[in-house]
N, C-alpha and C. Protein backbone atom coordinates (compact mmCIF):
# COMPACT_ATOMS: atom_id res chain seq x y z
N UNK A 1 -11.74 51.10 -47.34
CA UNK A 1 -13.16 51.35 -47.19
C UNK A 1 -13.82 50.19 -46.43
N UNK A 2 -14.83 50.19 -45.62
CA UNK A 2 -15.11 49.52 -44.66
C UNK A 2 -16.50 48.80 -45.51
N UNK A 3 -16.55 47.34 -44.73
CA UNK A 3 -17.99 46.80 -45.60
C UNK A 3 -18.94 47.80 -45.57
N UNK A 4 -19.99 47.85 -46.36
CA UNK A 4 -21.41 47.87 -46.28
C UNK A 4 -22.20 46.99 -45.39
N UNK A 5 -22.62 46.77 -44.26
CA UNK A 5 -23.36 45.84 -43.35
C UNK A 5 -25.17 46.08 -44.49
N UNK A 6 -25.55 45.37 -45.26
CA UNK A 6 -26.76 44.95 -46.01
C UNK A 6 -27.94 44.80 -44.71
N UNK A 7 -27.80 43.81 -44.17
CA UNK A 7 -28.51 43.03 -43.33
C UNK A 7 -28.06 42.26 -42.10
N UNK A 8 -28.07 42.84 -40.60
CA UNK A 8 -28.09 42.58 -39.20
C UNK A 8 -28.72 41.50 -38.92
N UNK A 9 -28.62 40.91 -37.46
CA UNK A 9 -29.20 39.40 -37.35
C UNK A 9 -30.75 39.73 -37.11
N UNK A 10 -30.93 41.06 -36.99
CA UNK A 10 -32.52 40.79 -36.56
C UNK A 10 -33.42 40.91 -38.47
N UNK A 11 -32.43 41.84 -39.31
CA UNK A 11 -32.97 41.80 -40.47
C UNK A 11 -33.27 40.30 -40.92
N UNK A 12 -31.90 39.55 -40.86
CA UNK A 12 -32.15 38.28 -41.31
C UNK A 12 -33.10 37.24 -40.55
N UNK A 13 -33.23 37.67 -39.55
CA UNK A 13 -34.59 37.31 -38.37
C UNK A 13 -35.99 37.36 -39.56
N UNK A 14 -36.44 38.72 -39.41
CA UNK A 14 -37.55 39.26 -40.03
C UNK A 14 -37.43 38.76 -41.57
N UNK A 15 -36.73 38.69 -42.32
CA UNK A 15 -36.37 38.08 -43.55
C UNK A 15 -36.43 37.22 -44.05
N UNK A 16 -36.19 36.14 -42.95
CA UNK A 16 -36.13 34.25 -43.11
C UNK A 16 -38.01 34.13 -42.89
N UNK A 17 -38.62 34.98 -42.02
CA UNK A 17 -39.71 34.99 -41.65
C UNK A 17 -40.60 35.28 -42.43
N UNK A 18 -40.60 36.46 -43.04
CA UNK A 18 -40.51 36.23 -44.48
C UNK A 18 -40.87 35.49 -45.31
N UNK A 19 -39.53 34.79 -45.59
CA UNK A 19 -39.53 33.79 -46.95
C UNK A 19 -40.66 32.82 -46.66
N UNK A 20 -40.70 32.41 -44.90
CA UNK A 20 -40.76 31.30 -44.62
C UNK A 20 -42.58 31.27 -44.68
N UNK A 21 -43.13 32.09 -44.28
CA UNK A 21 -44.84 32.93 -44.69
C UNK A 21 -45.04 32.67 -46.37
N UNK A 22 -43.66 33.17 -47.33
CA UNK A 22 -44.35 33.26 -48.50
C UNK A 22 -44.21 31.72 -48.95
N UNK A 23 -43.44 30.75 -48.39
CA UNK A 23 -43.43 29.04 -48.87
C UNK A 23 -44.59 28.33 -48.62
N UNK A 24 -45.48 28.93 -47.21
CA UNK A 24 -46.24 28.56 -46.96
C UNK A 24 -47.70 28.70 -47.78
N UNK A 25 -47.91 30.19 -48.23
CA UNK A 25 -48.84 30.57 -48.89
C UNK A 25 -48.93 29.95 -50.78
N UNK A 26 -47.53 29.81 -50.81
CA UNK A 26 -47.72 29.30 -52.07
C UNK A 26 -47.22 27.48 -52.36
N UNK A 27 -47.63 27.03 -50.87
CA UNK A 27 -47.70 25.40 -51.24
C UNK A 27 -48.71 25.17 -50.33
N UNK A 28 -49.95 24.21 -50.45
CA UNK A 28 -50.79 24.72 -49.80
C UNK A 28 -50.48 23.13 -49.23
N UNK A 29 -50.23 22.02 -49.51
CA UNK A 29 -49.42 20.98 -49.61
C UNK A 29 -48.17 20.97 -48.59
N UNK A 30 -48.21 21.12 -47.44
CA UNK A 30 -46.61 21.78 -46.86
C UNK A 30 -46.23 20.01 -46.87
N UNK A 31 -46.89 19.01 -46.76
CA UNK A 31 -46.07 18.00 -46.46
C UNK A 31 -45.87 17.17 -47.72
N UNK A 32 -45.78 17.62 -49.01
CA UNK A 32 -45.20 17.44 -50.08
C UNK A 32 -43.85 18.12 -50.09
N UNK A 33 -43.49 18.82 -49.27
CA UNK A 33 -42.39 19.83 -49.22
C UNK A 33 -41.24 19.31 -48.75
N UNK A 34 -39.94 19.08 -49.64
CA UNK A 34 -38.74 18.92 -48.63
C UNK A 34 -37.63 20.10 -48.77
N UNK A 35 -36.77 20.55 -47.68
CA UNK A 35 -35.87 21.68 -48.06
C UNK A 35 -34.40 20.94 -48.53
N UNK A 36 -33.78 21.57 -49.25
CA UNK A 36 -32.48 21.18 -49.34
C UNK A 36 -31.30 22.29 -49.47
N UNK A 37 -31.18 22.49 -48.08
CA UNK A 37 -29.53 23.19 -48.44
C UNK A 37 -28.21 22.95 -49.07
N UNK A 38 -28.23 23.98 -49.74
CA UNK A 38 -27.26 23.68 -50.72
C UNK A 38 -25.52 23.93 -49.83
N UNK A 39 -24.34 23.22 -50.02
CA UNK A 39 -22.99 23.63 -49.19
C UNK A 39 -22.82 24.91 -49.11
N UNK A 40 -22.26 25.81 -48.39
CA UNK A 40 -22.17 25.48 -46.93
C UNK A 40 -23.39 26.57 -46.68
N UNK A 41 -23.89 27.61 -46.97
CA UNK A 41 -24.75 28.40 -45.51
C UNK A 41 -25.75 28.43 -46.13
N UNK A 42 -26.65 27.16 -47.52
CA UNK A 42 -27.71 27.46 -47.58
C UNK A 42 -28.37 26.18 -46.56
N UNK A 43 -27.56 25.47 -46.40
CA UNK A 43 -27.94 24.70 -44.98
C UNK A 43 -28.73 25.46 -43.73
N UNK A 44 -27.62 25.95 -43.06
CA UNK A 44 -28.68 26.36 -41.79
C UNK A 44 -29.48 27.33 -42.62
N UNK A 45 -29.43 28.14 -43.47
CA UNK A 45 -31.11 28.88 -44.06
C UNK A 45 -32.36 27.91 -43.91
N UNK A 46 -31.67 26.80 -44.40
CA UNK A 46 -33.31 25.83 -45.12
C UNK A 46 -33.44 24.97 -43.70
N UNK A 47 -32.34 24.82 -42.84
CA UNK A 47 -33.08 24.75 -41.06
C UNK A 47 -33.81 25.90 -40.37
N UNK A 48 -33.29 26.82 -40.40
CA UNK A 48 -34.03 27.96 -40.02
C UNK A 48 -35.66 28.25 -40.80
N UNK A 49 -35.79 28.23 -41.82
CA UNK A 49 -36.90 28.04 -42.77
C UNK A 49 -37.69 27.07 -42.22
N UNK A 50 -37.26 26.05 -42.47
CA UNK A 50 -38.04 24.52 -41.38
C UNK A 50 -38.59 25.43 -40.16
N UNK A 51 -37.63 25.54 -39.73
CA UNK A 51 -38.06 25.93 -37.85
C UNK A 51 -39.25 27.03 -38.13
N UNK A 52 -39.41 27.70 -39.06
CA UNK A 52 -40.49 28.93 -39.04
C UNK A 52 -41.58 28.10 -39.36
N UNK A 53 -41.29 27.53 -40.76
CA UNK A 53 -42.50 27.26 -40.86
C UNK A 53 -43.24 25.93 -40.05
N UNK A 54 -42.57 25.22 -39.25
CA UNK A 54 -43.21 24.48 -38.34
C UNK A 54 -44.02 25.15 -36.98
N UNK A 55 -43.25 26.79 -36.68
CA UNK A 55 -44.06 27.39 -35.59
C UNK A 55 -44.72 27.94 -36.78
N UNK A 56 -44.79 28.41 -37.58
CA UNK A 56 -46.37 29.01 -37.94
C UNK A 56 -47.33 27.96 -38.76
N UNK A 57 -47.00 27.18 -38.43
CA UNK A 57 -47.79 26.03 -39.26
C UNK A 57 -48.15 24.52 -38.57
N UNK A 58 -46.93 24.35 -37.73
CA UNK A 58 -47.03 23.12 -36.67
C UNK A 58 -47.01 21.75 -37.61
N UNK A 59 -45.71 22.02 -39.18
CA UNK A 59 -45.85 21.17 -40.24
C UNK A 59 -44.11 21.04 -40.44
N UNK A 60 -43.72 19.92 -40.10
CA UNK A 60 -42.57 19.48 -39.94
C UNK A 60 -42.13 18.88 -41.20
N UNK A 61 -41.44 20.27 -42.20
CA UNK A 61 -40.51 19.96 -43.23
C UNK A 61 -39.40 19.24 -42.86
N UNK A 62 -38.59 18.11 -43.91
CA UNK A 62 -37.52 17.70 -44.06
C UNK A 62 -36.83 18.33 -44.57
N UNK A 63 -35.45 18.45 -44.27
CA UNK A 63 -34.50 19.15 -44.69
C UNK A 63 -33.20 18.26 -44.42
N UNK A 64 -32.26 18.46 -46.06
CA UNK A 64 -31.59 17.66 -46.43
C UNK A 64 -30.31 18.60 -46.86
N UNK A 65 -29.14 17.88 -46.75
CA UNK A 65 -27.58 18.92 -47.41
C UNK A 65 -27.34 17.93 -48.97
N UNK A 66 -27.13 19.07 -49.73
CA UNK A 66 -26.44 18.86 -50.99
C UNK A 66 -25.30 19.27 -51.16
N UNK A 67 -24.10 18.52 -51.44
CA UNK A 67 -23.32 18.45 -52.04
C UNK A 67 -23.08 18.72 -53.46
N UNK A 68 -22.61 19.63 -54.06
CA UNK A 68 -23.17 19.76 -55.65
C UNK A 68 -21.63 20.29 -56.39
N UNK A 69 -20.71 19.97 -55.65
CA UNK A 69 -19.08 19.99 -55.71
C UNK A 69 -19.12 19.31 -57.46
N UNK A 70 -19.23 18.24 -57.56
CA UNK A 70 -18.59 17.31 -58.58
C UNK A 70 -19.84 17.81 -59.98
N UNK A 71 -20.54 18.68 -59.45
CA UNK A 71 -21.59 19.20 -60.83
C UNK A 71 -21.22 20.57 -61.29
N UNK A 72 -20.12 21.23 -61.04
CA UNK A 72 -19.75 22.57 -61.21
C UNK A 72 -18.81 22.51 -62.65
N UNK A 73 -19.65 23.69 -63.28
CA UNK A 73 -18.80 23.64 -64.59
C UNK A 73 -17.45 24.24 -64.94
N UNK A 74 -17.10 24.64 -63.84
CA UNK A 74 -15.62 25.03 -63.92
C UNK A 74 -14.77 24.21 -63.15
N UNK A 75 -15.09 22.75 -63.15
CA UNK A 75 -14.18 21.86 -62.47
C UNK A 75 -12.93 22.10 -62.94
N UNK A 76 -12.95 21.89 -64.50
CA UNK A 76 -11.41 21.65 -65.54
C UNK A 76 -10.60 22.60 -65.40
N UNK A 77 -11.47 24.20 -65.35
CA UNK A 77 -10.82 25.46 -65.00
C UNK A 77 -10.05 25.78 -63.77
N UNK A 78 -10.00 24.37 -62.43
CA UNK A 78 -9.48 24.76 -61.32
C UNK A 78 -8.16 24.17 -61.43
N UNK A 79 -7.32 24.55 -60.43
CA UNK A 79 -6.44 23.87 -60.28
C UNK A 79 -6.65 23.10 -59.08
N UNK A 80 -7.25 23.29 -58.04
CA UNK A 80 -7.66 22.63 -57.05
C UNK A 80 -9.11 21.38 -57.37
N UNK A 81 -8.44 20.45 -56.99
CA UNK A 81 -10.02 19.12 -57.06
C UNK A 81 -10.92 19.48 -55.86
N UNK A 82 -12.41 20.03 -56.46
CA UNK A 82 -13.26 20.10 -54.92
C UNK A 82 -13.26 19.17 -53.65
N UNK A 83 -13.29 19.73 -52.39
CA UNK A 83 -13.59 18.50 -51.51
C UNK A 83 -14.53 18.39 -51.38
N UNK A 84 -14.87 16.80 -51.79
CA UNK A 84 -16.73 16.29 -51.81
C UNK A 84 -16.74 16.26 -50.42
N UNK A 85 -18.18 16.77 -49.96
CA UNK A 85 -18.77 15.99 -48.58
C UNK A 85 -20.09 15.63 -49.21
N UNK A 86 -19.95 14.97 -48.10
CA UNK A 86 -21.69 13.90 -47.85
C UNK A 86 -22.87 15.14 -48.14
N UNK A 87 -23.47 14.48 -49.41
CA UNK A 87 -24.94 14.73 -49.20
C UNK A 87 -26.07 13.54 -48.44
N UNK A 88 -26.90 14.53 -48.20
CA UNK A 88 -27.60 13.70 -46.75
C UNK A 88 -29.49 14.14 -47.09
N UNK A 89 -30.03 13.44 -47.89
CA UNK A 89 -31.05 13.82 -48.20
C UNK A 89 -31.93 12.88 -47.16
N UNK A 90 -32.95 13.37 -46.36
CA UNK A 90 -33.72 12.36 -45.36
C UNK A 90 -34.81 11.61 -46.03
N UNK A 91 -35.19 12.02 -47.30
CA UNK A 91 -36.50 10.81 -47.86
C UNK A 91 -36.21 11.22 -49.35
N UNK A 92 -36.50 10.43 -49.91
CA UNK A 92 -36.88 10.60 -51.59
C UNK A 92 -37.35 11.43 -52.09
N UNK A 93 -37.18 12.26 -53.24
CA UNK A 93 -37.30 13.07 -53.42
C UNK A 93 -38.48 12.88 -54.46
N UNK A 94 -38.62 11.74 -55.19
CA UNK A 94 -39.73 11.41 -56.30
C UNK A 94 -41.25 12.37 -55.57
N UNK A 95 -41.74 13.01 -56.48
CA UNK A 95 -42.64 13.55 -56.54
C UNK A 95 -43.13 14.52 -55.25
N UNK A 96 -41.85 14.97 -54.60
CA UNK A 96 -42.01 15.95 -53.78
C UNK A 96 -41.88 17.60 -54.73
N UNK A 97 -42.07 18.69 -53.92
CA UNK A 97 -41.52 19.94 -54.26
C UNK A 97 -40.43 20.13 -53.29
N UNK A 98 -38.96 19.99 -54.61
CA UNK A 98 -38.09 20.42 -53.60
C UNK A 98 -37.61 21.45 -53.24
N UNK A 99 -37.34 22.12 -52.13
CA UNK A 99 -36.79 23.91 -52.23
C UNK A 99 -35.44 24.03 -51.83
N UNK A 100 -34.86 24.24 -52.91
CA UNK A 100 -33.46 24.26 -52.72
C UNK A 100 -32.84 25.32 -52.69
N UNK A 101 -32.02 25.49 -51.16
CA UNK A 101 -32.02 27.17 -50.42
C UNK A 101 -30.72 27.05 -50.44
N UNK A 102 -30.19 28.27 -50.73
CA UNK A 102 -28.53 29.06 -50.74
C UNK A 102 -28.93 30.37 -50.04
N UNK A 103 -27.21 30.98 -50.27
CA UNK A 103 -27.34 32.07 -49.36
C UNK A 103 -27.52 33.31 -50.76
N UNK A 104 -26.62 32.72 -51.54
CA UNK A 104 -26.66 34.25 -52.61
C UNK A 104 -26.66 33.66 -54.16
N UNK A 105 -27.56 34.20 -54.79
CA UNK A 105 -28.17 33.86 -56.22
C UNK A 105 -26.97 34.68 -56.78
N UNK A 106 -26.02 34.57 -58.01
CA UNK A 106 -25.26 35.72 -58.66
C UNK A 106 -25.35 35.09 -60.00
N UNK A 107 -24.56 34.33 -60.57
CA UNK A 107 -24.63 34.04 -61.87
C UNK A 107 -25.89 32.93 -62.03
N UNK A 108 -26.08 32.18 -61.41
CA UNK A 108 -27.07 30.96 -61.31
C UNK A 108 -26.11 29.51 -61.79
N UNK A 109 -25.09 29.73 -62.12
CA UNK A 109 -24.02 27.95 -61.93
C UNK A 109 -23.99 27.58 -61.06
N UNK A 110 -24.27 27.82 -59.71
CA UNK A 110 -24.16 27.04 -58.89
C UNK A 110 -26.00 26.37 -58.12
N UNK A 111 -26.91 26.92 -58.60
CA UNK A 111 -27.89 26.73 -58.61
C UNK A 111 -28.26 25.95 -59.83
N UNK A 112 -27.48 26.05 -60.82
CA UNK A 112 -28.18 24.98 -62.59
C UNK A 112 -27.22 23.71 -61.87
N UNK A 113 -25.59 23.85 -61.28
CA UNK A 113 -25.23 22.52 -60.53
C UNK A 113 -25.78 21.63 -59.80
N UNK A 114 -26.39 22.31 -58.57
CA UNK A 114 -27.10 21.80 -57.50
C UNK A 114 -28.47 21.13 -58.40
N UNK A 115 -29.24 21.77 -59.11
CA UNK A 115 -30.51 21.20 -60.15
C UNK A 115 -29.89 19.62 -60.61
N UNK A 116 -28.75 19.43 -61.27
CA UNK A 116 -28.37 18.43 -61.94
C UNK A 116 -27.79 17.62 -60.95
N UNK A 117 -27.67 18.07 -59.29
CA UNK A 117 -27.02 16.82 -58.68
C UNK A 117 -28.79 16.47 -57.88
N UNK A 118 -29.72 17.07 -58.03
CA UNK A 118 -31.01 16.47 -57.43
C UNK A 118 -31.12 15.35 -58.35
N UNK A 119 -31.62 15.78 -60.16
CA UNK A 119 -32.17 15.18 -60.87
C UNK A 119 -31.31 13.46 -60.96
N UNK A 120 -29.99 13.62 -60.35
CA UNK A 120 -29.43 12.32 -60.37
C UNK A 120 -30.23 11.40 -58.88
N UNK A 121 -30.85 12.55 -58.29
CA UNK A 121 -31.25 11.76 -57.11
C UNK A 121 -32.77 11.20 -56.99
N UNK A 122 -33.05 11.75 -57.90
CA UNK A 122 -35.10 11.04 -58.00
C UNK A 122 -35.63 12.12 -59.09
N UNK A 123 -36.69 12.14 -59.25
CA UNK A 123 -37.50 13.07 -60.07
C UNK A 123 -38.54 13.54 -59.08
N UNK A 124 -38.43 15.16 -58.63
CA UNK A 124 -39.40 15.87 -57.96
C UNK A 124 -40.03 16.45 -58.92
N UNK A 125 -41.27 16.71 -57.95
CA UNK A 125 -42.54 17.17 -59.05
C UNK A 125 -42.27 18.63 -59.09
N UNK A 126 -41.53 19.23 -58.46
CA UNK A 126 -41.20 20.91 -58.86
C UNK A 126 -39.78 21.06 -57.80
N UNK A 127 -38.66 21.92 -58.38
CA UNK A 127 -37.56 22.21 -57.76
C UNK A 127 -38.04 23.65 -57.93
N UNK A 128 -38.32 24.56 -56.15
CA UNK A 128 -37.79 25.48 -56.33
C UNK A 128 -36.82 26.30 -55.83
N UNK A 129 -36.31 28.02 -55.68
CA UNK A 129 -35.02 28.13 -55.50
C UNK A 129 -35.43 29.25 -54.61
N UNK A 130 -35.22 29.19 -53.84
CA UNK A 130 -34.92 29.96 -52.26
C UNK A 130 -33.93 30.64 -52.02
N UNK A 131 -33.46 31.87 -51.74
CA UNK A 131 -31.98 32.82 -51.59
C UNK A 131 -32.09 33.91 -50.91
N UNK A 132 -31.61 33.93 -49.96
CA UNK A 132 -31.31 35.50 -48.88
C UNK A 132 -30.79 36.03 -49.60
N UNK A 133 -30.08 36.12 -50.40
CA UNK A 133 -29.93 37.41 -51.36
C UNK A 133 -29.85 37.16 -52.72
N UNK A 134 -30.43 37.75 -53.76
CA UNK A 134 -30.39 37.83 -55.03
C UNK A 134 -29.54 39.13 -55.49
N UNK A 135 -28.38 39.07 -56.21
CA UNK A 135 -27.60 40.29 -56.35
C UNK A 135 -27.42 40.96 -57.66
N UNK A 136 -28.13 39.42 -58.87
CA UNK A 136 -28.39 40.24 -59.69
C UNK A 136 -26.84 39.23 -60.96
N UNK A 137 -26.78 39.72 -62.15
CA UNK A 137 -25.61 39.06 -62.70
C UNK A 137 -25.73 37.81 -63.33
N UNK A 138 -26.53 37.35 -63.82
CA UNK A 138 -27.10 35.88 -64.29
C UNK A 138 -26.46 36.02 -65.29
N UNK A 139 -25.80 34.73 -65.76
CA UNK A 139 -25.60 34.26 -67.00
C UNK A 139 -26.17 32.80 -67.48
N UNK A 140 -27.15 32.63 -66.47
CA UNK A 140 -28.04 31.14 -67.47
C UNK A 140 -29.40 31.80 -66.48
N UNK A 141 -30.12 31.44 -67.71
CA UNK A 141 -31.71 31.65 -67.16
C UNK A 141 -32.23 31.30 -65.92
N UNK A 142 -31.87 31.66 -64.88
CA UNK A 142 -32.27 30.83 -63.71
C UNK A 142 -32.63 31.94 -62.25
N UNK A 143 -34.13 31.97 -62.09
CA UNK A 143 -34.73 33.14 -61.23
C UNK A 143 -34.82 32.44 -60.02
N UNK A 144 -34.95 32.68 -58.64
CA UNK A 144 -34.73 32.59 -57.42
C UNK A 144 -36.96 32.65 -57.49
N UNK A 145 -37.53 31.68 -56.56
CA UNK A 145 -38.89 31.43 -56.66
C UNK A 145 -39.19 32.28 -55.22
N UNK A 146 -38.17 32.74 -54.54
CA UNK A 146 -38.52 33.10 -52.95
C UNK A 146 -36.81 33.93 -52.78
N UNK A 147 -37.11 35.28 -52.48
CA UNK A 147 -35.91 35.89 -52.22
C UNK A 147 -35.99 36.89 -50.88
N UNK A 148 -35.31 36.51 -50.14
CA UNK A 148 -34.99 37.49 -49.09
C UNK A 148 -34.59 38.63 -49.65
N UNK A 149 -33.81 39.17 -50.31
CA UNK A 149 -33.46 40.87 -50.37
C UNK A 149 -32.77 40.76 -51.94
N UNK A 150 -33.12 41.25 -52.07
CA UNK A 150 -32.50 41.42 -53.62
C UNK A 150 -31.91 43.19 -53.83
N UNK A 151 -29.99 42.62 -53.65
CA UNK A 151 -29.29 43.48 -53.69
C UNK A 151 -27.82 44.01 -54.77
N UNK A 152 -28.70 45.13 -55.67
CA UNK A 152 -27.86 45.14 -56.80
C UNK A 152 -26.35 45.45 -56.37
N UNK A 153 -25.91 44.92 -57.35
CA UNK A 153 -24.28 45.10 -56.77
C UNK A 153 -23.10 45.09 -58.11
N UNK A 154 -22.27 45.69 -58.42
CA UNK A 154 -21.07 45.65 -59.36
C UNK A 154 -20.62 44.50 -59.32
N UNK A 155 -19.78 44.12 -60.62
CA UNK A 155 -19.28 42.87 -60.70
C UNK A 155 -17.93 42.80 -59.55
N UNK A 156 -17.39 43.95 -59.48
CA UNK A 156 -16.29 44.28 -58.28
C UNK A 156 -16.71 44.37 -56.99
N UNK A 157 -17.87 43.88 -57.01
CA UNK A 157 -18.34 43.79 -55.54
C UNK A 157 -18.26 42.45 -54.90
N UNK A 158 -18.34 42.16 -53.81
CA UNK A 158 -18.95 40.76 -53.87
C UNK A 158 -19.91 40.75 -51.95
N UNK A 159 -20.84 40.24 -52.49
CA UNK A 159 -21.55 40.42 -50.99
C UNK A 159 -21.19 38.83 -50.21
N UNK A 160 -21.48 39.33 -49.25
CA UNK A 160 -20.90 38.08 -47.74
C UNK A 160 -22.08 37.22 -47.15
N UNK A 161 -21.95 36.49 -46.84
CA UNK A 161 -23.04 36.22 -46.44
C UNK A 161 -22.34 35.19 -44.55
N UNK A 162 -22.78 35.91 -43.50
CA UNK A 162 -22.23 35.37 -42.41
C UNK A 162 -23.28 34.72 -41.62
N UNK A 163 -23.45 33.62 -40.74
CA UNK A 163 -24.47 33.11 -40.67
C UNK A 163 -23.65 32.28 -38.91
N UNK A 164 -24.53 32.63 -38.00
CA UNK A 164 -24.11 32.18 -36.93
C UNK A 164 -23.45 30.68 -36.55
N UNK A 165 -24.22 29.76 -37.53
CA UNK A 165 -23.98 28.47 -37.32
C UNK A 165 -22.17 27.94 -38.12
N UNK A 166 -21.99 29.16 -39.27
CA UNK A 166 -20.61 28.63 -39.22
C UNK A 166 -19.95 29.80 -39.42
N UNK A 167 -20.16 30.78 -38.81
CA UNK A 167 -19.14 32.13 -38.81
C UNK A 167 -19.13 33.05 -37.21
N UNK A 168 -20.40 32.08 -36.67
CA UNK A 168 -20.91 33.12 -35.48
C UNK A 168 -21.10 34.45 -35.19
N UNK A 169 -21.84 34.65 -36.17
CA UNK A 169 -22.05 35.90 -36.59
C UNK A 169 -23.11 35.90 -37.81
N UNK A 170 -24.54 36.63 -37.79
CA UNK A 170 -25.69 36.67 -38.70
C UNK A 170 -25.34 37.96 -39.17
N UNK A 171 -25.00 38.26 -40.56
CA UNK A 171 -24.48 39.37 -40.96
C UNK A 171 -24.29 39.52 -42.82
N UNK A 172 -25.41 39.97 -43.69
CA UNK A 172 -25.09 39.95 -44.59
C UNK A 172 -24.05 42.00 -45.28
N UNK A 173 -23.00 41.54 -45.68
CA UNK A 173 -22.12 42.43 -45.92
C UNK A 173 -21.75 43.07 -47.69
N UNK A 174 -21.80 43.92 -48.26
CA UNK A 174 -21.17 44.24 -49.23
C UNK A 174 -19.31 44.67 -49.17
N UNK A 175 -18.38 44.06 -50.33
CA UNK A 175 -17.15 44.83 -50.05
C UNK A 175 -16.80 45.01 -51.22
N UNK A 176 -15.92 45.70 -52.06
CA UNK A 176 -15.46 45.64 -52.80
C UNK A 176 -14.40 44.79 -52.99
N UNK A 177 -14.52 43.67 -53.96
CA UNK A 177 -13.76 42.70 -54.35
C UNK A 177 -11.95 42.80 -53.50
N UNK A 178 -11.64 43.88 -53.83
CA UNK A 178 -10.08 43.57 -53.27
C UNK A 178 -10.14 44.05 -51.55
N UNK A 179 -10.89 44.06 -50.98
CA UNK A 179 -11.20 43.52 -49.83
C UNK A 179 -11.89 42.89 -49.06
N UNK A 180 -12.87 41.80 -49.96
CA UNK A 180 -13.25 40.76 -49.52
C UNK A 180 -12.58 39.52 -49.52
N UNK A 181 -11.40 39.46 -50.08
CA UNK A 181 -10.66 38.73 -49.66
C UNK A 181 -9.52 38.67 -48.18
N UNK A 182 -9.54 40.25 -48.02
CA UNK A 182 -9.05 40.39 -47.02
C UNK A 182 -9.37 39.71 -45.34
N UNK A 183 -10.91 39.70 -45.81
CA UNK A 183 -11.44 39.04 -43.85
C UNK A 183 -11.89 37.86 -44.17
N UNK A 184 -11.77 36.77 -45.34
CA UNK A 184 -11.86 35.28 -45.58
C UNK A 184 -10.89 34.90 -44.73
């Protein structure tokens, strides 16, 4: 059975555009604002986000990469040790609002991780959570503050998330689990 194509590059066009309108309306403050992409494709999101809201605003967010490898609660459960890379935050985070952008919200562990590798990094005056897709599946209390598409999905599913800057290709996908491993 062939993916589900969710969302094309112009959806995710109109989408990021979107998010990037509703960050604006609900911080009225844009230069209290820093973005932080989370490894690997909520990065270019929270550049792309920047880039909008500086043309509709002419307000030049910082945007920073998190690393949030060594905060995951199924370290013990792997057999593989994560490979850390560099987090790269450009200013302090003390008493900013930080928005910390991924590509897909599912259980929320990797979003309660990323929370606990900020709080080691300063105390912001609000963390919130940014996601091109919300799919639904939580097992810790943790809601997405800004969502591009929110797409229900089976636990045997798993959606894709492809993004030009490291797949060359803008393409969010549904597959069923035993062939989404197939085109990794």
């Amino acid at each position: 059975m062939e993916p589900i194509i969710i969302l094309n590059r112009e959806d995710i066009r109109r989408t990021l555009g979107r998010m990037a309108h509703e960050i604006i309306e609900t911080n009225k403050n844009l230069s209290k604002i820093i973005m932080i992409g989370m490894r690997t494709r909520g990065v270019p999101l929270a550049n792309r986000l920047a880039a909008y809201i500086k043309a509709y605003e002419e307000a030049r967010i910082p945007v920073g990469v998190l690393d949030f490898s060594l905060y995951r609660d199924d370290l013990g459960s792997r057999d593989l040790q994560p490979a850390v890379k560099s987090t790269s935050i450009p200013s302090g985070i003390d008493g900013k609002v930080v928005i910390l952008v991924d590509d897909v919200l599912f259980t929320g562990r990797s979003a309660r991780a990323a929370m606990d590798a900020l709080i080691d990094l300063g105390r912001p005056s609000a963390i919130k959570l940014a996601v091109l897709v919300d799919r639904g599946h939580r097992e810790l209390p943790i809601r997405a503050d800004y969502v591009g598409k929110n797409i229900p999905s089976s636990k045997d599913e798993e959606v894709q998330v492809k993004l030009s800057e490291t797949d060359n290709l803008d393409e969010v996908s549904i597959y069923k689990n035993s062939e989404a491993g197939k085109c990794l």
